[in-house]
Protein backbone atom coordinates (compact mmCIF):
# COMPACT_ATOMS: atom_id res chain seq x y z
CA UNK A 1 -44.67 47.98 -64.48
CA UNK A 2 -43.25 47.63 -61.01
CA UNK A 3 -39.59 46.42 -60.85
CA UNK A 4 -40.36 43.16 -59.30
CA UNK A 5 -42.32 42.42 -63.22
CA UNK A 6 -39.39 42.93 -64.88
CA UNK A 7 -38.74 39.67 -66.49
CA UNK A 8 -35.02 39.44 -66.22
CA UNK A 9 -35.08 39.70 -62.29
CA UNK A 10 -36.88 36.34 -62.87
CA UNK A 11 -38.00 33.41 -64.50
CA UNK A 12 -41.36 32.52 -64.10
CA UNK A 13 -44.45 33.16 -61.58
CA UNK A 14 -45.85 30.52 -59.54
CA UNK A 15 -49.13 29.43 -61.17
CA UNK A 16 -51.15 29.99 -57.92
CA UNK A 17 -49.30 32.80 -55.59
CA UNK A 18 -47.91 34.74 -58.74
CA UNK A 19 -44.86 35.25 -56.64
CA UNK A 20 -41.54 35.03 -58.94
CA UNK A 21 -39.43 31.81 -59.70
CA UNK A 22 -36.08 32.96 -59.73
CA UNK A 23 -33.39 32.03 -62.65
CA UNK A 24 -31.31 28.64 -60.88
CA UNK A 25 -33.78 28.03 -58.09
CA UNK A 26 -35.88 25.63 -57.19
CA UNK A 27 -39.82 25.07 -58.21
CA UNK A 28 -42.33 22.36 -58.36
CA UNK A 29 -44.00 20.70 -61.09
CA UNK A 30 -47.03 18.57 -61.11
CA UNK A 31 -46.33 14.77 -62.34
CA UNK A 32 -50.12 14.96 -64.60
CA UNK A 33 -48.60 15.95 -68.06
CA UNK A 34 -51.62 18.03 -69.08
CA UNK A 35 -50.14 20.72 -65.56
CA UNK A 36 -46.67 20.97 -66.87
CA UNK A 37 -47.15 20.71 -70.99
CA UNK A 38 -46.40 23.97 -72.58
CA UNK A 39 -49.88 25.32 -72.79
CA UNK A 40 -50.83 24.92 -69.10
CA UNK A 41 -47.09 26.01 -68.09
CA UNK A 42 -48.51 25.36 -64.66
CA UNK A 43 -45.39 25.83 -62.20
CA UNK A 44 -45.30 26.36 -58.02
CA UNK A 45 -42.81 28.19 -56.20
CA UNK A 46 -43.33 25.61 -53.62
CA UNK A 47 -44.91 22.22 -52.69
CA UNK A 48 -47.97 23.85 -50.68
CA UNK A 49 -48.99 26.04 -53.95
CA UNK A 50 -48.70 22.48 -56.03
CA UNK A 51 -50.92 21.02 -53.53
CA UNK A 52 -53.22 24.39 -53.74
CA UNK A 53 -54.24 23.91 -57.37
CA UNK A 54 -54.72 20.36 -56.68
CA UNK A 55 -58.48 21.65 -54.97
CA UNK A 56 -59.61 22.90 -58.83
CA UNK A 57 -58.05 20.24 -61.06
CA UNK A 58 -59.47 16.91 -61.53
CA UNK A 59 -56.61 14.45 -61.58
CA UNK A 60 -57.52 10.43 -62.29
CA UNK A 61 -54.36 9.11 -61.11
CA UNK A 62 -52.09 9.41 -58.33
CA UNK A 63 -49.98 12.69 -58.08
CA UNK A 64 -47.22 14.27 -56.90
CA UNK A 65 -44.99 17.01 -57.11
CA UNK A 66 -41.52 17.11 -58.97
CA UNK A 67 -38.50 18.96 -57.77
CA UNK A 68 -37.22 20.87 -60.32
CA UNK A 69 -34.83 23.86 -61.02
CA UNK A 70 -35.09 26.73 -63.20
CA UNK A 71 -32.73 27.40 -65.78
CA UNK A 72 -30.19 29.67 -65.89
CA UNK A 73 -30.55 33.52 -66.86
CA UNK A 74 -27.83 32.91 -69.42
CA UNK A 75 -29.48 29.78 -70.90
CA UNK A 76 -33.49 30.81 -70.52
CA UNK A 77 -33.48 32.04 -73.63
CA UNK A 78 -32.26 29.40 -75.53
CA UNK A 79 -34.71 26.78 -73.23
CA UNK A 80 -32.55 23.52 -73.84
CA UNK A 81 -35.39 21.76 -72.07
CA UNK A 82 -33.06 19.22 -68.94
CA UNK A 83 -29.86 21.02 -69.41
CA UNK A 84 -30.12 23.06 -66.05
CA UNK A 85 -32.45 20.78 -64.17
CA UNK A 86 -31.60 19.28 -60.77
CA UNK A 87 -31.65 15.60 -60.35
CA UNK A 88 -36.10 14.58 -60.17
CA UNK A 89 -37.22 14.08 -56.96
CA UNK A 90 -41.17 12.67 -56.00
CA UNK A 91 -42.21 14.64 -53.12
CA UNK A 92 -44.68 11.42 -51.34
CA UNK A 93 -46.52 14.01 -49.32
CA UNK A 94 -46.22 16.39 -46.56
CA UNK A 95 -47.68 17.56 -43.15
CA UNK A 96 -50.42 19.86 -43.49
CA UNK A 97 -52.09 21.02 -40.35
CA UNK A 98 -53.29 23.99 -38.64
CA UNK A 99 -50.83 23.30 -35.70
CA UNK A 100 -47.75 23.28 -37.92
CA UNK A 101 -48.73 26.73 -40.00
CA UNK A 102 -46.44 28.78 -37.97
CA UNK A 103 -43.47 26.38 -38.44
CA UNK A 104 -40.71 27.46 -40.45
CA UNK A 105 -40.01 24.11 -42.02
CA UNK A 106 -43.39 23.98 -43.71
CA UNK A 107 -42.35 24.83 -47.00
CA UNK A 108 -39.78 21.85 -47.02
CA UNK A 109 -40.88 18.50 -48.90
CA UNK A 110 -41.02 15.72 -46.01
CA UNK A 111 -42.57 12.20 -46.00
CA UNK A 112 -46.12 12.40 -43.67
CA UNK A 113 -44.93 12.85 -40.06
CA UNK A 114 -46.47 12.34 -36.68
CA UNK A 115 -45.08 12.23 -33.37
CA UNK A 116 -41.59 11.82 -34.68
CA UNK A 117 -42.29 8.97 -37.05
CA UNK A 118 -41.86 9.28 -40.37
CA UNK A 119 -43.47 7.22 -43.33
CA UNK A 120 -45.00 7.03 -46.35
CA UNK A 121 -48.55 6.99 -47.49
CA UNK A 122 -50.50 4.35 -44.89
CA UNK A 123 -54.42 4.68 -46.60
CA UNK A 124 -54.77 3.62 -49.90
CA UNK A 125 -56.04 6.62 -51.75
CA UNK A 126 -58.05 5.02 -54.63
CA UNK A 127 -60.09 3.10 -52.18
CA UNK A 128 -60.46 6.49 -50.05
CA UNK A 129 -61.81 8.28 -53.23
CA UNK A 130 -63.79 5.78 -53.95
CA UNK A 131 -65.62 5.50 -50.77
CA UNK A 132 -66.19 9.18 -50.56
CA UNK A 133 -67.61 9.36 -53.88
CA UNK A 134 -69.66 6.58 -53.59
CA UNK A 135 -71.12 7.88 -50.19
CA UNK A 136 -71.63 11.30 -50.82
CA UNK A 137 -70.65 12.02 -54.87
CA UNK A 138 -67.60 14.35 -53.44
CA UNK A 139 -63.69 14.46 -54.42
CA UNK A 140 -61.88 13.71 -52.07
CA UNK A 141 -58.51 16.52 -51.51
CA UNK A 142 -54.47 15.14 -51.31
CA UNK A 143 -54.94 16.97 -47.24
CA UNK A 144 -57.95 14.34 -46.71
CA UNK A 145 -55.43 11.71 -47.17
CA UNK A 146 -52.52 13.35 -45.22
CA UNK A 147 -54.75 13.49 -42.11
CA UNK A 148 -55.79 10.04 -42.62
CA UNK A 149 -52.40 8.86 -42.29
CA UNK A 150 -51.48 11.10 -39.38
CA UNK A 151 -54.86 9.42 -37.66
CA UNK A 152 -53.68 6.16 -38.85
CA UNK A 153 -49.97 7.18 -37.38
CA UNK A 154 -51.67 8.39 -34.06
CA UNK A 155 -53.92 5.45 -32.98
CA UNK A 156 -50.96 3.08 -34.14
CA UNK A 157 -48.98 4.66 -31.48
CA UNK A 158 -51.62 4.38 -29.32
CA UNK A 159 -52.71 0.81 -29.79
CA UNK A 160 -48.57 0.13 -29.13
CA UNK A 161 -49.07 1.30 -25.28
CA UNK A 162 -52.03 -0.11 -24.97
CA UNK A 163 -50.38 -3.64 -26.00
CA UNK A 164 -47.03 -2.67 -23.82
CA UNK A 165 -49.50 -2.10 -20.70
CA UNK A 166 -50.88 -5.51 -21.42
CA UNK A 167 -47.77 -7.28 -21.34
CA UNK A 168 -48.15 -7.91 -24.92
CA UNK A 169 -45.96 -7.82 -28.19
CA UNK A 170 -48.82 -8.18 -30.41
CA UNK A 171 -51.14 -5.08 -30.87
CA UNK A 172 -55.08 -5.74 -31.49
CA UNK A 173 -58.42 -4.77 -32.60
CA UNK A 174 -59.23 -4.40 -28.47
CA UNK A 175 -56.27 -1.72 -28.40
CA UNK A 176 -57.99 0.48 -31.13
CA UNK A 177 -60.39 2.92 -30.42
């Protein structure tokens, strides 16, 4: 037993890394009740682990992660479930591309972002599933729809100069590729 397995350096380990959730820090749960029930214990040390085990569960609604913070060492063993826990916040969804792997902001929960904008969700996911599986009987992963909306982001932007070249205010089907 190596030092870094001794249980009261930490709290729990991260469901998909196995690296250690310290006591008072921050971790991520899944919103699907069946990941965070008692049995499953499933817990992430951060948001790109949560979105890891989201490739090998089968989820029928729309998910997201929950902010959440470990107890403290003094109160872990008593597990008065809330009584330590930082105010829930619903991470929407993050970045997650090759050309932002080495950037050391990764780990932090954002809304999708391209070219400086920053927004919510622009596909609607159910309707994305549902093509995929119709076409081709495949799931469809929460990184499918994150590139989506960085496409959808991208020829936005695009379709904007196009218009502004034009001497337009009003962007159309002619400025989309």
């Amino acid at each position: 037993m190596t030092s870094s397995d001794n249980p009261s350096e930490f709290w729990k380990k991260c469901s998909i890394c196995k690296k250690p959730i310290g006591y008072s820090s921050l971790y991520y749960l899944c919103n699907i009740s069946t990941c965070r029930n008692e049995r499953t214990g499933m817990r992430f040390c951060s948001s790109i682990c949560w979105d890891a085990h989201l490739g090998y569960v089968t989820h029928r609604s729309e998910t997201y992660a929950i902010e959440t913070k470990s107890p403290a060492f003094e109160s872990a063993k008593i597990l008065v479930e809330n009584s330590e826990r930082a105010p829930v916040r619903k991470i929407v969804g993050e970045m997650r591309s090759s050309e932002n792997s080495g950037n050391a902001n990764f780990d932090k929960p954002i809304a999708f972002q391209a070219n400086g904008i920053q927004t919510d969700c622009l596909v609607v996911v159910s309707k994305v599933k549902k093509l995929v599986s119709d076409q081709a009987d495949f799931n469809t992963s929460q990184c499918c729809i994150d590139r989506l909306t960085k496409k959808v982001i991208e020829e936005c932007l695009k379709g904007i100069k196009k218009a502004e070249l034009a001497g337009r205010k009003t962007v159309m089907g002619r400025d989309i590729e």
